[in-house]
PDB file of N, CA and C in Angstrom:
ATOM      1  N   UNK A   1       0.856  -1.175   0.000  1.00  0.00           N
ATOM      2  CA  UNK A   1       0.000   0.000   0.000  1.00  0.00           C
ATOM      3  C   UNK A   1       0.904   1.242   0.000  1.00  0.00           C
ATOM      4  N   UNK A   2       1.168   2.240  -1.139  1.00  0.00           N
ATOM      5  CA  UNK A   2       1.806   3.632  -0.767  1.00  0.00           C
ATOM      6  C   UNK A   2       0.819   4.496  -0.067  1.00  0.00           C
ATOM      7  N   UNK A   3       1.882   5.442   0.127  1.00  0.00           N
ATOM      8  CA  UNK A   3       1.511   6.469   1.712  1.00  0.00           C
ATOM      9  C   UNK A   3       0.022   7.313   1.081  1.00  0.00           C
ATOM     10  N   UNK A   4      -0.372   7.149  -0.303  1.00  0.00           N
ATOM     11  CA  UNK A   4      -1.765   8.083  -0.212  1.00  0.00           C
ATOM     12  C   UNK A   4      -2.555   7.084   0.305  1.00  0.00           C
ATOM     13  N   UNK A   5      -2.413   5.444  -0.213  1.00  0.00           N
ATOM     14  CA  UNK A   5      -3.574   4.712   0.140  1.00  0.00           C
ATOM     15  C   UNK A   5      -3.810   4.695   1.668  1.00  0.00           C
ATOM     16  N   UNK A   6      -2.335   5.130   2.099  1.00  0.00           N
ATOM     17  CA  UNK A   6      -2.672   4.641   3.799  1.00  0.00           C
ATOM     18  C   UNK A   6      -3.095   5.955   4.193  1.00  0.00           C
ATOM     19  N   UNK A   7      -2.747   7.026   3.479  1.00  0.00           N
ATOM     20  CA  UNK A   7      -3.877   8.285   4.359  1.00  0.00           C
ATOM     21  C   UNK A   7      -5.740   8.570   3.908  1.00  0.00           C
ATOM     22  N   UNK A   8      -5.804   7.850   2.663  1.00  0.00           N
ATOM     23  CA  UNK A   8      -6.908   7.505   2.201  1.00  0.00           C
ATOM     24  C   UNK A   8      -7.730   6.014   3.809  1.00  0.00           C
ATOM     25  N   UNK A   9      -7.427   5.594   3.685  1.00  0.00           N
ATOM     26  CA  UNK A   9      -7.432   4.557   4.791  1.00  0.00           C
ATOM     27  C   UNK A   9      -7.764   4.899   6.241  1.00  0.00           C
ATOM     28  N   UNK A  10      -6.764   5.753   6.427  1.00  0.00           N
ATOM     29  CA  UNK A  10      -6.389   6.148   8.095  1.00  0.00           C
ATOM     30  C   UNK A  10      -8.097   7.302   7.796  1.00  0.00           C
ATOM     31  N   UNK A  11      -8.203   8.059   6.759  1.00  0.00           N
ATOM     32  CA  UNK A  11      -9.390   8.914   6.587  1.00  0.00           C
ATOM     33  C   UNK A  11     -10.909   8.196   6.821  1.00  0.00           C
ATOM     34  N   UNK A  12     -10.796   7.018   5.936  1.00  0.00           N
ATOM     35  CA  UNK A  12     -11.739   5.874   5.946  1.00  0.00           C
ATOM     36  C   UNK A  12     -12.278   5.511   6.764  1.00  0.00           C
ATOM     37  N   UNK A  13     -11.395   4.915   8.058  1.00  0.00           N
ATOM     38  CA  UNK A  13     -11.494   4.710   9.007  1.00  0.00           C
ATOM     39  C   UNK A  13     -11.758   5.140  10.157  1.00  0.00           C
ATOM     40  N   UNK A  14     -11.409   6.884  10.078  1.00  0.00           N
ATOM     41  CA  UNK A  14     -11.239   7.581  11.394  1.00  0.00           C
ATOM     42  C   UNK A  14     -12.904   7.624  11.814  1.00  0.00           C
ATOM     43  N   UNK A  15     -12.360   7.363  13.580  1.00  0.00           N
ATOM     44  CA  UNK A  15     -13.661   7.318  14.496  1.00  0.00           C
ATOM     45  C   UNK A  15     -12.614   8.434  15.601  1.00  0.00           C
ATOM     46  N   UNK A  16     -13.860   9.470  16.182  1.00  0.00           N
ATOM     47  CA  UNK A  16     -13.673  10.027  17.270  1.00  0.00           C
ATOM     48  C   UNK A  16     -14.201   9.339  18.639  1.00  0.00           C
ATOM     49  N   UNK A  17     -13.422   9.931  19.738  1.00  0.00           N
ATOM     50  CA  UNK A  17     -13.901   9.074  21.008  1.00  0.00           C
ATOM     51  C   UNK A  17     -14.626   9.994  21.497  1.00  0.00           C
ATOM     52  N   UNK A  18     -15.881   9.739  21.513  1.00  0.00           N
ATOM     53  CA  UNK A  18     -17.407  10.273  22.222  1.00  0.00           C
ATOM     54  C   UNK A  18     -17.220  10.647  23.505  1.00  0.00           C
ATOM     55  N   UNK A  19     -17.945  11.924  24.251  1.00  0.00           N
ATOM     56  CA  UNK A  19     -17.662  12.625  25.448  1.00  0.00           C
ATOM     57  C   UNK A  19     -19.249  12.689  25.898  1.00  0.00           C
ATOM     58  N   UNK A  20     -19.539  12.378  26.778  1.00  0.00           N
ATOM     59  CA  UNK A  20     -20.748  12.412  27.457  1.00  0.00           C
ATOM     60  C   UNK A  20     -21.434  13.382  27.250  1.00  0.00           C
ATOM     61  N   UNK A  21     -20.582  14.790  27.909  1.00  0.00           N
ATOM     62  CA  UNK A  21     -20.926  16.096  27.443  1.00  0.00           C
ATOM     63  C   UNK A  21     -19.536  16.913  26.386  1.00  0.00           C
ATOM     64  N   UNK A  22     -20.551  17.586  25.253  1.00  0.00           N
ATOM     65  CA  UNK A  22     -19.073  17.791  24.698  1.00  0.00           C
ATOM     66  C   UNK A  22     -18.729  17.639  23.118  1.00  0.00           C
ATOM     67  N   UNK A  23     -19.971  16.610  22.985  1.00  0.00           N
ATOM     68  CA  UNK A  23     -19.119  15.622  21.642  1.00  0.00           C
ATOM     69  C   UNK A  23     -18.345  14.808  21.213  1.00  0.00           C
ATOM     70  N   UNK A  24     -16.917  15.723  21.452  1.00  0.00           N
ATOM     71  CA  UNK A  24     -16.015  14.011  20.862  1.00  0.00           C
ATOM     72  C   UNK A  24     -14.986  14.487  21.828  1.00  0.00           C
ATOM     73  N   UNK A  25     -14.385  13.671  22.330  1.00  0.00           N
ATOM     74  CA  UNK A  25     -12.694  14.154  23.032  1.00  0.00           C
ATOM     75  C   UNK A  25     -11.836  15.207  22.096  1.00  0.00           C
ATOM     76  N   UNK A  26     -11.291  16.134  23.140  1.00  0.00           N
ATOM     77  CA  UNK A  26     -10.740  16.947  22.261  1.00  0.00           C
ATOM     78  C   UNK A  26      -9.323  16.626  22.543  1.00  0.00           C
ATOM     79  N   UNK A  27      -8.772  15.656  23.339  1.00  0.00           N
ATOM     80  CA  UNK A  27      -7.032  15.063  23.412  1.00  0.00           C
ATOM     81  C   UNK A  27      -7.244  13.779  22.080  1.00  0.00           C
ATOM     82  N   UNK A  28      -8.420  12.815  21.985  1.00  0.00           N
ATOM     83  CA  UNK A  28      -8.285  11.742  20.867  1.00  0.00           C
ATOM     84  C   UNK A  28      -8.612  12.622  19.324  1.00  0.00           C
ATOM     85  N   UNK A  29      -9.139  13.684  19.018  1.00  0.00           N
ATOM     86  CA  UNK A  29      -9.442  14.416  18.111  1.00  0.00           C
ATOM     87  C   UNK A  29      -8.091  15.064  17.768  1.00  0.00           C
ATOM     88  N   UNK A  30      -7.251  15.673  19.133  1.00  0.00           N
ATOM     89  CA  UNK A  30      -5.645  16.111  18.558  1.00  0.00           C
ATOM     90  C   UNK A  30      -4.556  14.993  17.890  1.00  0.00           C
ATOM     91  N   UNK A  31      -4.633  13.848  18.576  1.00  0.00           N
ATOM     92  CA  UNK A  31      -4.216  12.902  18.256  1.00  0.00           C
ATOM     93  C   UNK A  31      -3.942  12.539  17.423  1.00  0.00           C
ATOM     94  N   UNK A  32      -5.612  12.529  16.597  1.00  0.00           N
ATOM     95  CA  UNK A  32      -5.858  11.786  15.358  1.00  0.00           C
ATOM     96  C   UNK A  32      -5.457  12.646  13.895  1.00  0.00           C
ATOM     97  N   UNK A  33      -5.451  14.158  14.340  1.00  0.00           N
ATOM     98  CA  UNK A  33      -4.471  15.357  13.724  1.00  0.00           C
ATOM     99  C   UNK A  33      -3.137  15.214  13.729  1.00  0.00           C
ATOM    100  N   UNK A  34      -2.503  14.749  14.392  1.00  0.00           N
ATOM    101  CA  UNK A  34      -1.015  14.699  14.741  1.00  0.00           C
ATOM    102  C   UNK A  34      -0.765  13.511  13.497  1.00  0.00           C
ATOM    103  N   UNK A  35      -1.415  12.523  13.957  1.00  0.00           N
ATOM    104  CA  UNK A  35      -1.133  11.041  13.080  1.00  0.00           C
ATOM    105  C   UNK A  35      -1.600  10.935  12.176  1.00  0.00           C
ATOM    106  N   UNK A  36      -2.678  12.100  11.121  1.00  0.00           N
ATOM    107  CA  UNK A  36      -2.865  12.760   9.809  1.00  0.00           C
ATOM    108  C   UNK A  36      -1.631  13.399   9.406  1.00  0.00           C
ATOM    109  N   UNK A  37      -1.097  14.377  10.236  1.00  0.00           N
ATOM    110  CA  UNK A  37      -0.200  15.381   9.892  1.00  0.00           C
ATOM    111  C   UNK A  37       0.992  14.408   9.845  1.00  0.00           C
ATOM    112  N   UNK A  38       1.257  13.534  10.368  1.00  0.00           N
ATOM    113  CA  UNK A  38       2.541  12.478  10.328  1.00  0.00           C
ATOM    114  C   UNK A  38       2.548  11.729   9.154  1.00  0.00           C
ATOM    115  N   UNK A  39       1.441  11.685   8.654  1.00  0.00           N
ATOM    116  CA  UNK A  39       1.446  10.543   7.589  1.00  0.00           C
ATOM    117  C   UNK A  39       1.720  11.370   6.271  1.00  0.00           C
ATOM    118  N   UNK A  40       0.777  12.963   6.359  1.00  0.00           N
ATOM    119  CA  UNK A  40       1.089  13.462   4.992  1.00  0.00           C
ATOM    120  C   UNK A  40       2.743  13.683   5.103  1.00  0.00           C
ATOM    121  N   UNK A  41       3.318  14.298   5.991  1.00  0.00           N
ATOM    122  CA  UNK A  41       4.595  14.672   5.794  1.00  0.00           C
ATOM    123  C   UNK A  41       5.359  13.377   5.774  1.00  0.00           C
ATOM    124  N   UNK A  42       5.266  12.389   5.999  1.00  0.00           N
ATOM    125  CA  UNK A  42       6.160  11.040   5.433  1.00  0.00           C
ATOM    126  C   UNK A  42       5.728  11.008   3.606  1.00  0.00           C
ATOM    127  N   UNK A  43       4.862  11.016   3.615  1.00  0.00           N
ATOM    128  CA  UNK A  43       3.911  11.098   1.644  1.00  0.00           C
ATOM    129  C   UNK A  43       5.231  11.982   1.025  1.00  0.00           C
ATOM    130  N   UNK A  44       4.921  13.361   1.619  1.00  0.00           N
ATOM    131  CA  UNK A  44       5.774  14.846   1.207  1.00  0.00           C
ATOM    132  C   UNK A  44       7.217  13.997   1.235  1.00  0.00           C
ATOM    133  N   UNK A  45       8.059  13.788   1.657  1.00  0.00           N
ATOM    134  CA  UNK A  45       9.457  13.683   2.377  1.00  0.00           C
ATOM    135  C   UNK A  45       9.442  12.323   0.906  1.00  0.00           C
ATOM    136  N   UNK A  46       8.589  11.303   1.048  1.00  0.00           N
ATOM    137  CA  UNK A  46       9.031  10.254   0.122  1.00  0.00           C
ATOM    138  C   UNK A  46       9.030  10.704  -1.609  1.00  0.00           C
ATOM    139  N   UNK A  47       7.999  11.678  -1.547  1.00  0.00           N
ATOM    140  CA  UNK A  47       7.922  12.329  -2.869  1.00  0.00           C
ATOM    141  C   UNK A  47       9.228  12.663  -3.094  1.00  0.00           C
ATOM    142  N   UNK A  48       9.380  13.487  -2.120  1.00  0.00           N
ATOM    143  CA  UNK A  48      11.243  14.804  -2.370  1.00  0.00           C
ATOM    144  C   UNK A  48      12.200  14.334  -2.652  1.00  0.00           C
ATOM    145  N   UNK A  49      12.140  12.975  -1.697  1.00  0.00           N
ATOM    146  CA  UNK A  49      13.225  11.787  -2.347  1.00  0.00           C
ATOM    147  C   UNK A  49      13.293  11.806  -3.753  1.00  0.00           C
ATOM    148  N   UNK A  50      12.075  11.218  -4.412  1.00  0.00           N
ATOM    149  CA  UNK A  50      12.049  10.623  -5.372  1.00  0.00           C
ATOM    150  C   UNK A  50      12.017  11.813  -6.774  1.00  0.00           C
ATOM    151  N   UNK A  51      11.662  13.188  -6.271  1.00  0.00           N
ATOM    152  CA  UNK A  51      11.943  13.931  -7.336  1.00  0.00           C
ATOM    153  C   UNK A  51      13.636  14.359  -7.057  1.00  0.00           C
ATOM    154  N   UNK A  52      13.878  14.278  -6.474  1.00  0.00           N
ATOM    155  CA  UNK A  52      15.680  14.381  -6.196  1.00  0.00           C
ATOM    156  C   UNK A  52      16.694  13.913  -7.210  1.00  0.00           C
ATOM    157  N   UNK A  53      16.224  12.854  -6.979  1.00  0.00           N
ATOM    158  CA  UNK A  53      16.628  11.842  -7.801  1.00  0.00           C
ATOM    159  C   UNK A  53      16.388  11.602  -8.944  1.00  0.00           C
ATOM    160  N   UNK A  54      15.069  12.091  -9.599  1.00  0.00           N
ATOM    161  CA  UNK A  54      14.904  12.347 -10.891  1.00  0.00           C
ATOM    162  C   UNK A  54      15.856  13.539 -11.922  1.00  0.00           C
ATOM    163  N   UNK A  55      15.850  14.378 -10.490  1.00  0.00           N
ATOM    164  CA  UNK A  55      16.676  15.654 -11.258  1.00  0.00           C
ATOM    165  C   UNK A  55      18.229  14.999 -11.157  1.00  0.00           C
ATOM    166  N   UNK A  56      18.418  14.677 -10.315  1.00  0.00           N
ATOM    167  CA  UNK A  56      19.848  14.116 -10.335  1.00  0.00           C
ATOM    168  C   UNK A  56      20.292  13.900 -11.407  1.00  0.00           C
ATOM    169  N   UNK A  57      19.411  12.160 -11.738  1.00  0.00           N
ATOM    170  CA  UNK A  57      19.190  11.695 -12.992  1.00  0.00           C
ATOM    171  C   UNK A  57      19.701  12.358 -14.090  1.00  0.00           C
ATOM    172  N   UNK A  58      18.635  13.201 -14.619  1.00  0.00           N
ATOM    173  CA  UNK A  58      18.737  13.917 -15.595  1.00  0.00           C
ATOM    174  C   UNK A  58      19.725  15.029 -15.815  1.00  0.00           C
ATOM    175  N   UNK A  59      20.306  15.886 -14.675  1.00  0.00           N
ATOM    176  CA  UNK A  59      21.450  16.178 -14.475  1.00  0.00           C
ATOM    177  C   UNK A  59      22.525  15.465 -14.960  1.00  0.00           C
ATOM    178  N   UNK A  60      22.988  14.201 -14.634  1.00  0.00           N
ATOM    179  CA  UNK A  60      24.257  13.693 -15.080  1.00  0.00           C
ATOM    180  C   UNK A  60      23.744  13.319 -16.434  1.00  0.00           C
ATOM    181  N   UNK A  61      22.284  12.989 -17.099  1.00  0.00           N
ATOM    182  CA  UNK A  61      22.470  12.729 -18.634  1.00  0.00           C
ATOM    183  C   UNK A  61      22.687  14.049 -19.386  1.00  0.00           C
ATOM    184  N   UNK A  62      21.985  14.981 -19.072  1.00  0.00           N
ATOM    185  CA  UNK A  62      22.965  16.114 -19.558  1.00  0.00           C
ATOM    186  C   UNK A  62      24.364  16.507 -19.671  1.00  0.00           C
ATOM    187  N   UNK A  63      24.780  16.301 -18.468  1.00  0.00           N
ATOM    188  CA  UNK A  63      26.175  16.277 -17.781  1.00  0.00           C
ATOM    189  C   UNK A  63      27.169  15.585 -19.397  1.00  0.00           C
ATOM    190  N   UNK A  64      26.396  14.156 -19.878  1.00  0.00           N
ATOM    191  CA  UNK A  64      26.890  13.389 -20.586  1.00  0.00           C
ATOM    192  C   UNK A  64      26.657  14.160 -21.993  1.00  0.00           C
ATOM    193  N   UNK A  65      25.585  14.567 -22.503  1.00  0.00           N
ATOM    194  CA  UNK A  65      25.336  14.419 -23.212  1.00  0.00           C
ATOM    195  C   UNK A  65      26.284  15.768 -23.905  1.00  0.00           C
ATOM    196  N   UNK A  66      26.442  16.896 -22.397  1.00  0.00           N
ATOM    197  CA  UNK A  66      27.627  17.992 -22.913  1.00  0.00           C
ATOM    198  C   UNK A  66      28.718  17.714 -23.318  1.00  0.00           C
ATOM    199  N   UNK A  67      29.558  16.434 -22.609  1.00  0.00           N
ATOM    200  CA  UNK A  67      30.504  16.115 -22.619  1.00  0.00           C
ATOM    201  C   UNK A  67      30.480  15.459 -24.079  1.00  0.00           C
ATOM    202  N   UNK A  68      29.856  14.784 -24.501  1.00  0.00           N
ATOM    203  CA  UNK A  68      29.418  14.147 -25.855  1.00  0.00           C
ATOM    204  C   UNK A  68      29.503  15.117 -27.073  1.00  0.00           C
ATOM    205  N   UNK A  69      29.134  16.163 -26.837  1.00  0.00           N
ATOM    206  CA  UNK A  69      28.822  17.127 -27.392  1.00  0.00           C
ATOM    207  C   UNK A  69      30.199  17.955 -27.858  1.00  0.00           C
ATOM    208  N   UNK A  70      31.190  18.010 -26.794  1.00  0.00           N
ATOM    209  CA  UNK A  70      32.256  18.777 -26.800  1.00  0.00           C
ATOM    210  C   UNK A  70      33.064  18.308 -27.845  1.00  0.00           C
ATOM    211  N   UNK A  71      33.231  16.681 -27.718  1.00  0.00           N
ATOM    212  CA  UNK A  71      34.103  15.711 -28.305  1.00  0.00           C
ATOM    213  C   UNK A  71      34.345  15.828 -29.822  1.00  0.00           C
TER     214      UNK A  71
END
């Protein structure tokens, strides 16, 4: 499963914990924000990786293709 399906999921799923008076808990409601906000920024961070590395990539085929070029 990649990190959208599991925040698609964790969304799916989410239940608040019920307060007698009140509505829902407002410490299991922060919680469940924190461990939203944890999951998109792992998503973000794995993306950055992976466009990094694309530019990299393409960086050294340029890199080559100057050098190719010079010859």
């Amino acid at each position: 499963m990649n990190d959208i399906e599991n925040i698609e999921e964790f969304l799916k799923d989410l239940k608040f914990k019920k307060q007698t008076f009140g509505g829902i808990s407002e410490s299991d409601a922060l919680s469940k924000i924190q461990k939203l906000s944890d999951l998109y920024a792992k998503a973000f961070k794995i993306q950055q990786v992976k466009y990094e590395a694309l530019i990299d990539e393409k960086d050294k085929e340029l890199r080559q293709l100057r050098e190719n070029s010079n010859e």
